[in-house]
Protein backbone atom coordinates (compact mmCIF):
# COMPACT_ATOMS: atom_id res chain seq x y z
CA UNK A 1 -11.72 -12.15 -4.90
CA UNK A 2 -10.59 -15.22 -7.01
CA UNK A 3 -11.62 -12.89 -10.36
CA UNK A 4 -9.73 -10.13 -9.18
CA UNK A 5 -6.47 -11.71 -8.53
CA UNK A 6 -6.36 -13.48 -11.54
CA UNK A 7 -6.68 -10.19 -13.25
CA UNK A 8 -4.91 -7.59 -10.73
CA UNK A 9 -1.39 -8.65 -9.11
CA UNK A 10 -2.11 -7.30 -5.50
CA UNK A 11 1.34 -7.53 -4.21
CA UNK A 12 4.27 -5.61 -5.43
CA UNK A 13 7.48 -7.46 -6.37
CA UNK A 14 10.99 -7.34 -3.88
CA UNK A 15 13.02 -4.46 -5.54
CA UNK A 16 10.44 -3.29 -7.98
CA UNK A 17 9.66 0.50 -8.01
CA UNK A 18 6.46 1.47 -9.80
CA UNK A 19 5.98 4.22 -12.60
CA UNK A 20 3.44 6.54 -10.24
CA UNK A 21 4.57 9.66 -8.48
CA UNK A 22 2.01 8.68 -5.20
CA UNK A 23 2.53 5.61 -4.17
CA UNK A 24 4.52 4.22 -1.09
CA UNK A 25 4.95 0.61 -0.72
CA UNK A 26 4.00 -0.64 2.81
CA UNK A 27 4.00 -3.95 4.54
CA UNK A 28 1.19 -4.12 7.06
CA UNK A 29 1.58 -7.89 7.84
CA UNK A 30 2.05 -6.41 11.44
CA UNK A 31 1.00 -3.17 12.29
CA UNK A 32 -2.48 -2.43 13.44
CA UNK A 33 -4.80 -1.01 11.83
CA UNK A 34 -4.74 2.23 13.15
CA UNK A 35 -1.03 2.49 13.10
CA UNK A 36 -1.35 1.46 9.11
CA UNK A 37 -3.89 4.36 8.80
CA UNK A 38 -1.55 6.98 10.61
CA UNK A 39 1.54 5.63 8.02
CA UNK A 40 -0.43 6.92 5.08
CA UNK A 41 -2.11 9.58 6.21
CA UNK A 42 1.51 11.30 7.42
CA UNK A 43 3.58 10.15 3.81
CA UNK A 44 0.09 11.81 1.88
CA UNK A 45 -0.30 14.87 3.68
CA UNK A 46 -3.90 14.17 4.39
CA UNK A 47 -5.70 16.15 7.49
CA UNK A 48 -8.34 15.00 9.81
């Protein structure tokens, strides 16, 4: 995990919008799991 965040940023900056057309920026400090799950699944269209 150390590695990777010294070579990936993980967390998006306030106010920054990202060059990719599928993408949603989400905070899931709260939300469960499933409720995290159900957020994506509705913004990408994807079916059961």
């Amino acid at each position: 995990m150390r590695a990777t965040s010294e070579k990936y940023r993980l967390n998006s900056y306030d106010g920054e919008e990202l060059p990719f057309e599928n993408y949603m920026k989400l905070d899931n400090t709260n939300p469960a799991p499933d409720e995290v799950a159900k957020m994506i699944k509705a913004l990408f269209s994807i079916e059961e």
